[in-house]
C-alpha atoms as a PDB file:
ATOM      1  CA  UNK A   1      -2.479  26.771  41.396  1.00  0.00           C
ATOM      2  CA  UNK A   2      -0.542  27.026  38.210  1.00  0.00           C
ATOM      3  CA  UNK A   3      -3.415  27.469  35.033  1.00  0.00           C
ATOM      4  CA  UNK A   4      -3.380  24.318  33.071  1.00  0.00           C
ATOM      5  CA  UNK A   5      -4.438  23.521  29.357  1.00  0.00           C
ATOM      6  CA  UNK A   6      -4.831  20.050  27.943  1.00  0.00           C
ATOM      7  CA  UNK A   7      -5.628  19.803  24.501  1.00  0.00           C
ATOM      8  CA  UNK A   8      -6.080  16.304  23.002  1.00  0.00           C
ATOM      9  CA  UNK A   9      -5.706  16.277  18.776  1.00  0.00           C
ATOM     10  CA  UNK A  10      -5.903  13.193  16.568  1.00  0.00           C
ATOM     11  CA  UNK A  11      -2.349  13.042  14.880  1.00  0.00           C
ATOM     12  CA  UNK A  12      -1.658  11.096  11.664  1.00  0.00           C
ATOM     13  CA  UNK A  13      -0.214   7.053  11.817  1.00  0.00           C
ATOM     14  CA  UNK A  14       1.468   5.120   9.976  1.00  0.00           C
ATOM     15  CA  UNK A  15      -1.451   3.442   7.487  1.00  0.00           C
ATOM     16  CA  UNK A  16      -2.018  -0.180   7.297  1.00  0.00           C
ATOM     17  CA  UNK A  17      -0.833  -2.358   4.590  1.00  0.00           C
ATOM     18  CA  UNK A  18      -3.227  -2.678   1.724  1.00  0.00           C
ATOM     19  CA  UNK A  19      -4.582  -6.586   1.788  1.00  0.00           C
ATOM     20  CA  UNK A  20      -3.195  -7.954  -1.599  1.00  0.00           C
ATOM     21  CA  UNK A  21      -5.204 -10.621  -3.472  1.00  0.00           C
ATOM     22  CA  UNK A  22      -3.565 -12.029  -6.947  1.00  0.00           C
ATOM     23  CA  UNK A  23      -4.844 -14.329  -9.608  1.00  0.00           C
ATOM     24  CA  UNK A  24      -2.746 -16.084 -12.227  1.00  0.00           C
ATOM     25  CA  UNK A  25      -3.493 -14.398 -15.584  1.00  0.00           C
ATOM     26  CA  UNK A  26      -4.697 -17.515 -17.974  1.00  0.00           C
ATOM     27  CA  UNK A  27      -2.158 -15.850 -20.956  1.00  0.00           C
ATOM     28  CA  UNK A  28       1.423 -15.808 -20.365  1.00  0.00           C
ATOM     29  CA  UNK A  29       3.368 -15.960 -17.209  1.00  0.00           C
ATOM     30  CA  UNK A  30       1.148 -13.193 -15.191  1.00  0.00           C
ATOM     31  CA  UNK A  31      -0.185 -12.506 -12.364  1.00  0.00           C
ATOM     32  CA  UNK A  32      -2.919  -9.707 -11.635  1.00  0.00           C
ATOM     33  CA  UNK A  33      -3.003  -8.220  -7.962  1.00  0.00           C
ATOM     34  CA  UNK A  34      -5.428  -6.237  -6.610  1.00  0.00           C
ATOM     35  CA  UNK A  35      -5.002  -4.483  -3.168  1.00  0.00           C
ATOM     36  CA  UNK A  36      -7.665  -3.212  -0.540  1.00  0.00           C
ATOM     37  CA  UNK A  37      -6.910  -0.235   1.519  1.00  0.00           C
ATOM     38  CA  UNK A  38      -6.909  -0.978   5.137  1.00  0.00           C
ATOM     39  CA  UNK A  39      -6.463   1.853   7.578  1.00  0.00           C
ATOM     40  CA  UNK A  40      -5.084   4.932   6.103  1.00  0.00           C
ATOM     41  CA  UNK A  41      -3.562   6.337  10.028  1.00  0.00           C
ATOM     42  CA  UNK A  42      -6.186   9.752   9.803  1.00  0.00           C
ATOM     43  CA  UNK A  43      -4.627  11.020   6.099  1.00  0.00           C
ATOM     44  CA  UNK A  44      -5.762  10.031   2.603  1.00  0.00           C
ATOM     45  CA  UNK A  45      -3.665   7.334   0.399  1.00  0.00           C
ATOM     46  CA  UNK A  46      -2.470   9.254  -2.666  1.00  0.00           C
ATOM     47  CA  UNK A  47      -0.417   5.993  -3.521  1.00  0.00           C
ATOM     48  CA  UNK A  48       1.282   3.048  -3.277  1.00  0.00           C
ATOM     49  CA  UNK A  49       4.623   2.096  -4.083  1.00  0.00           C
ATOM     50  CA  UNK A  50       4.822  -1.026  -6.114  1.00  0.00           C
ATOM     51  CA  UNK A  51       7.893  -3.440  -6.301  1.00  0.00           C
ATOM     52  CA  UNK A  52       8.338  -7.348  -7.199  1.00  0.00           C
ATOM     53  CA  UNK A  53      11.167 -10.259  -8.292  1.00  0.00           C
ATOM     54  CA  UNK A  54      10.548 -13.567  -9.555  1.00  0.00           C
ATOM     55  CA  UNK A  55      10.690 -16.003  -7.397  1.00  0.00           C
ATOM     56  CA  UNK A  56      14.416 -17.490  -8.725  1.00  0.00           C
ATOM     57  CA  UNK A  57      15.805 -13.790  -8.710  1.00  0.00           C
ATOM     58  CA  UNK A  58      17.489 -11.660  -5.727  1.00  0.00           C
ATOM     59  CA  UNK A  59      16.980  -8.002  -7.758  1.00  0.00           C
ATOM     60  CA  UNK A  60      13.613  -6.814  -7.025  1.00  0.00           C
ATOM     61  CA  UNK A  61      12.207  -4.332  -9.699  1.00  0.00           C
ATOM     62  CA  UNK A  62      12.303  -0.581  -9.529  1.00  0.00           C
ATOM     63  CA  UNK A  63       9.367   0.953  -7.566  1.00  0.00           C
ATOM     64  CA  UNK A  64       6.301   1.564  -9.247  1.00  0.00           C
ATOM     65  CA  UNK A  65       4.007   4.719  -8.201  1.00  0.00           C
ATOM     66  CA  UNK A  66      -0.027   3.279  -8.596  1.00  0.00           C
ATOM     67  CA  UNK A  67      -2.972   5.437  -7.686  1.00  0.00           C
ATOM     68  CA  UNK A  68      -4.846   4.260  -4.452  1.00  0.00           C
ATOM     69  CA  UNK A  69      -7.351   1.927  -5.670  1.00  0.00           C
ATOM     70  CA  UNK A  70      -5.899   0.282  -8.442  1.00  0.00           C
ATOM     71  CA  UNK A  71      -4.661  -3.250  -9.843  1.00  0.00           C
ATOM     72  CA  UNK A  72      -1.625  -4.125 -11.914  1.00  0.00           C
ATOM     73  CA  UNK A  73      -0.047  -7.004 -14.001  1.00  0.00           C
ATOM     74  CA  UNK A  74       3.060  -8.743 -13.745  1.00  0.00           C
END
């Protein structure tokens, strides 16, 4: 017969969304979200890329590079 390895390695996926909770700020027009890493696919989060609109507006913000594990304000 013809010699035959098989080698079966983990690769690297796609992550899973972060699970995003928000709570209206009580000063101003703001809202606080927190996110919870889900899944990270086999390789570490460095990041996550942050954008948002108001509701009323088309234009969504520029992106917005946030450690893993963090909250913001808008």
């Amino acid at each position: 017969g013809i010699p035959f390895h098989y080698s079966n390695m983990d690769s690297e996926g796609e992550p899973s969304p972060p699970k995003l909770e928000g709570k209206l700020q009580t000063m101003g027009n703001a809202l606080k979200v927190n996110w919870i890493k889900q899944d990270d696919g086999g390789s570490p989060i460095k990041h996550y890329l942050i954008r948002y609109r108001a509701k009323h507006v088309s234009d969504w913000k520029p992106e917005i590079r946030l450690p893993h594990g963090s909250e913001y304000v808008v």
